[in-house]
N, C-alpha and C. Protein backbone atom coordinates (compact mmCIF):
# COMPACT_ATOMS: atom_id res chain seq x y z
N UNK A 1 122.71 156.27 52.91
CA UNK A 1 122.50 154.85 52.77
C UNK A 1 123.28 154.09 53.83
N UNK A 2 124.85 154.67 54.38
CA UNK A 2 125.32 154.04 55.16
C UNK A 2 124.65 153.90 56.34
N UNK A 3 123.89 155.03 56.74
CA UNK A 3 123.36 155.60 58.16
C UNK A 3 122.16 154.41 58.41
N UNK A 4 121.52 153.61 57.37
CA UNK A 4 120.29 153.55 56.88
C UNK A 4 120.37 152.34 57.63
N UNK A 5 121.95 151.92 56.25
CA UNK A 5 122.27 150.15 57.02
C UNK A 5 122.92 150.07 58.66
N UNK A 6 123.88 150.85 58.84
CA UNK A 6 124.11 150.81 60.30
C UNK A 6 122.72 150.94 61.37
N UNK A 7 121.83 151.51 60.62
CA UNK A 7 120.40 151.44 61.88
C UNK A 7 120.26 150.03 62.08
N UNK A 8 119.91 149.46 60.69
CA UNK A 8 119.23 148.10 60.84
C UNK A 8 120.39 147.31 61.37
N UNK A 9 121.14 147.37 61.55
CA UNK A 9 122.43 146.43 62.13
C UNK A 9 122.11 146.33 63.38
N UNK A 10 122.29 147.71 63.98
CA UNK A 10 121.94 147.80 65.57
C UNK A 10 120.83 147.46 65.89
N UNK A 11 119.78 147.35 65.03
CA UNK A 11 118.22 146.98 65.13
C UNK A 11 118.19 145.70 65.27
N UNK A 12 119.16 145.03 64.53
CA UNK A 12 119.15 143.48 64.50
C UNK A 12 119.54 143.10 65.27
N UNK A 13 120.52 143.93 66.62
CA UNK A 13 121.30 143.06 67.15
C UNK A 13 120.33 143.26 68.57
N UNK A 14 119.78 144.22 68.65
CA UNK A 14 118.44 144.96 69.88
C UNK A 14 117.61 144.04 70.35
N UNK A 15 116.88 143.80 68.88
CA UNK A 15 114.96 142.99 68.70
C UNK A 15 115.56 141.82 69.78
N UNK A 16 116.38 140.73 69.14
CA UNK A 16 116.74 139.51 69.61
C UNK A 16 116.76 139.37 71.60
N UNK A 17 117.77 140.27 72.29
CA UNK A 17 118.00 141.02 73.42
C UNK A 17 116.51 140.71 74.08
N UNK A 18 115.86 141.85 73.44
CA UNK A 18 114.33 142.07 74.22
C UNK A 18 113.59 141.31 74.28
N UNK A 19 113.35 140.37 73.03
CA UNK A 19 112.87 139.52 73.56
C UNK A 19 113.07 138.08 74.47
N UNK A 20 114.47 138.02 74.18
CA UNK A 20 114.43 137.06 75.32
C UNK A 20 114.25 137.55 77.19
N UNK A 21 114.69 138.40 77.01
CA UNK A 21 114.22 139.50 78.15
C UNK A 21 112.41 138.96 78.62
N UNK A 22 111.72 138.43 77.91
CA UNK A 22 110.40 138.13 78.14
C UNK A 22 110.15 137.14 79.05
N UNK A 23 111.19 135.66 78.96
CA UNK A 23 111.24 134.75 79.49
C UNK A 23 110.92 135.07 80.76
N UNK A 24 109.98 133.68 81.66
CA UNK A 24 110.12 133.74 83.10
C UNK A 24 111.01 133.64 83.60
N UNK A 25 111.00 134.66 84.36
CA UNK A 25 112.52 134.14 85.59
C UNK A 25 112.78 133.16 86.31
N UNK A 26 111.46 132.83 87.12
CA UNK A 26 111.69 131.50 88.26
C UNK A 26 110.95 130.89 87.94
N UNK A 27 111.15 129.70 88.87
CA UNK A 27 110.36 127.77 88.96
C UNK A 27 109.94 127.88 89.96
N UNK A 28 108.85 126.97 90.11
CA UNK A 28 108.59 126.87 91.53
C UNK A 28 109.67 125.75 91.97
N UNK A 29 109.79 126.00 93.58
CA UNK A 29 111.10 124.96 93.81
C UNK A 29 110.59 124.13 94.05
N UNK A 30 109.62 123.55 94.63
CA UNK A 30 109.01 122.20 95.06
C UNK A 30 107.92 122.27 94.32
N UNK A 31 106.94 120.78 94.21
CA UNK A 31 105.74 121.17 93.96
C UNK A 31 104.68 120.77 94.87
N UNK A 32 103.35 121.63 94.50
CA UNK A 32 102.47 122.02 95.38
C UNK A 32 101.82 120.73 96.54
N UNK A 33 101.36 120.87 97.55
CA UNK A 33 100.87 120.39 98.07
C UNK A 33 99.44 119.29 97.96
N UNK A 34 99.92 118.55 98.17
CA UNK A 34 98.97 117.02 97.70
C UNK A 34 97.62 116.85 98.70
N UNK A 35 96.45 116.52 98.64
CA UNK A 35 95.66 116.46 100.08
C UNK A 35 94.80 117.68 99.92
N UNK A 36 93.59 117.55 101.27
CA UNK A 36 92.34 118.24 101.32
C UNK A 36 93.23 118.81 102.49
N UNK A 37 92.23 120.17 101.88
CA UNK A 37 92.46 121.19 103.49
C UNK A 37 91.23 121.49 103.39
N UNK A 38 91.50 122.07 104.82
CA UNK A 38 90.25 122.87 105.74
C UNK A 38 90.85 123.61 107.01
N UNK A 39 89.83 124.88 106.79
CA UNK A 39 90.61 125.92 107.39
C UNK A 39 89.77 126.23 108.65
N UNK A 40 90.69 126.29 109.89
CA UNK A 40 89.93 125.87 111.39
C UNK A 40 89.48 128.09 111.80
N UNK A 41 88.57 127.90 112.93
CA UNK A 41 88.24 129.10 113.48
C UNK A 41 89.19 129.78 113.67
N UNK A 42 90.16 129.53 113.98
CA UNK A 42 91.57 130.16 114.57
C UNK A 42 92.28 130.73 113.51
N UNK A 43 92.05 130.52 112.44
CA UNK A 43 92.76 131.03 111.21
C UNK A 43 93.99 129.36 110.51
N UNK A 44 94.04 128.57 111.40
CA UNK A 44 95.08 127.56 110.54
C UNK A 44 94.84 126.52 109.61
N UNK A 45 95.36 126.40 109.05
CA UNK A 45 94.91 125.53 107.79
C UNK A 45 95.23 124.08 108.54
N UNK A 46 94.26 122.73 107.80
CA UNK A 46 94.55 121.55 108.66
C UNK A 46 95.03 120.48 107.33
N UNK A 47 96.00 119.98 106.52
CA UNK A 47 95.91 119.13 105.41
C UNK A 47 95.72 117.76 105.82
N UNK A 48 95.01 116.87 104.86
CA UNK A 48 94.65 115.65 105.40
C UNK A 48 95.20 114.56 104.19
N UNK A 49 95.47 113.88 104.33
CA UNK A 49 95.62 112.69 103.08
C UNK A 49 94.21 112.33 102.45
N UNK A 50 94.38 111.36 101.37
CA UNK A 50 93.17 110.52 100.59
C UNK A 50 92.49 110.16 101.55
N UNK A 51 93.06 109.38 102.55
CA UNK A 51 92.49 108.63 103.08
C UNK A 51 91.89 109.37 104.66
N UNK A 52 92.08 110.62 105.05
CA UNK A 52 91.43 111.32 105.97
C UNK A 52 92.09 111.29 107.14
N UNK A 53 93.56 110.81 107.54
CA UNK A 53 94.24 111.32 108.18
C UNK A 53 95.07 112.70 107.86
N UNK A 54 95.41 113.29 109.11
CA UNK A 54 96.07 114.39 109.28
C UNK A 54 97.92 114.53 108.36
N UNK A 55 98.03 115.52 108.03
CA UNK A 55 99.44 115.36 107.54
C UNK A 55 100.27 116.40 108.08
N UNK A 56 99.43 117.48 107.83
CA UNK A 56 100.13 118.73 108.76
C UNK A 56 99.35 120.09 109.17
N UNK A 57 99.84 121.18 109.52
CA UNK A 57 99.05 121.95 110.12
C UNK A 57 99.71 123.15 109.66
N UNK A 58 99.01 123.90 108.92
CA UNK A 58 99.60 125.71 108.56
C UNK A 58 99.21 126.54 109.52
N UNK A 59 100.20 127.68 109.32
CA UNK A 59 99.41 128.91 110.13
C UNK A 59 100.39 130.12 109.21
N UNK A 60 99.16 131.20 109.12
CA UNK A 60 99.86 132.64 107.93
C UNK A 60 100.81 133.09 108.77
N UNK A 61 102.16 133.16 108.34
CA UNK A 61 103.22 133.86 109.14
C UNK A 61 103.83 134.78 107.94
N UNK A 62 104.07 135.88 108.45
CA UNK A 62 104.92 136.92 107.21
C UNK A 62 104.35 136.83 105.73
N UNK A 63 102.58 136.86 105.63
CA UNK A 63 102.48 137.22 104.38
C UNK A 63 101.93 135.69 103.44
N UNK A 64 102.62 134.56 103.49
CA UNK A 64 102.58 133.09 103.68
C UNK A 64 102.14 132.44 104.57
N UNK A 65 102.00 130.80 104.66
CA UNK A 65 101.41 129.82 105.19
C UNK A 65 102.52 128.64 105.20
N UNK A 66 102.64 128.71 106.57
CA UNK A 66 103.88 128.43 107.13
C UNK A 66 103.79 126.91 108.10
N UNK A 67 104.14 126.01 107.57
CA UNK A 67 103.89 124.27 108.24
C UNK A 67 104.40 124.69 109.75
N UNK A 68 103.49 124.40 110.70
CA UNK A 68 104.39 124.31 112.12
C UNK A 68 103.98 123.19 112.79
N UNK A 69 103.16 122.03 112.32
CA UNK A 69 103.49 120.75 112.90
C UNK A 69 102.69 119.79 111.89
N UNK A 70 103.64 118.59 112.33
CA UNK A 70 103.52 117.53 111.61
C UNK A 70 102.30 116.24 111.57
């Protein structure tokens, strides 16, 4: 009987552990990008405002999409 209750002790103290273990780890740090894109022959992305000016210009570097002008 002792063996029985010492399980559930350690059981109780386990369950709790694992599941918080579930939680997400990260946030995104900023948030996402506002605006229309369109993606040119060359491979770079072009973002534009509401109103149809330019805002900036991507290009895929290391895997990602990487702002290199303004």
């Amino acid at each position: 009987m002792k063996k029985l209750a010492a399980i559930l002790i350690i059981l109780s103290f386990i369950s709790p552990a694992v599941l918080a273990a579930e939680t997400p780890k990260y946030k995104y740090k900023t948030a996402m990008p506002q605006g229309t894109f369109k993606k040119n022959r060359d491979g770079t992305i072009v973002q534009y405002d509401k109103r149809g000016k330019k805002i900036g210009t991507y290009k895929l570097q290391n895997g990602s999409y990487q702002k290199i002008k303004r």
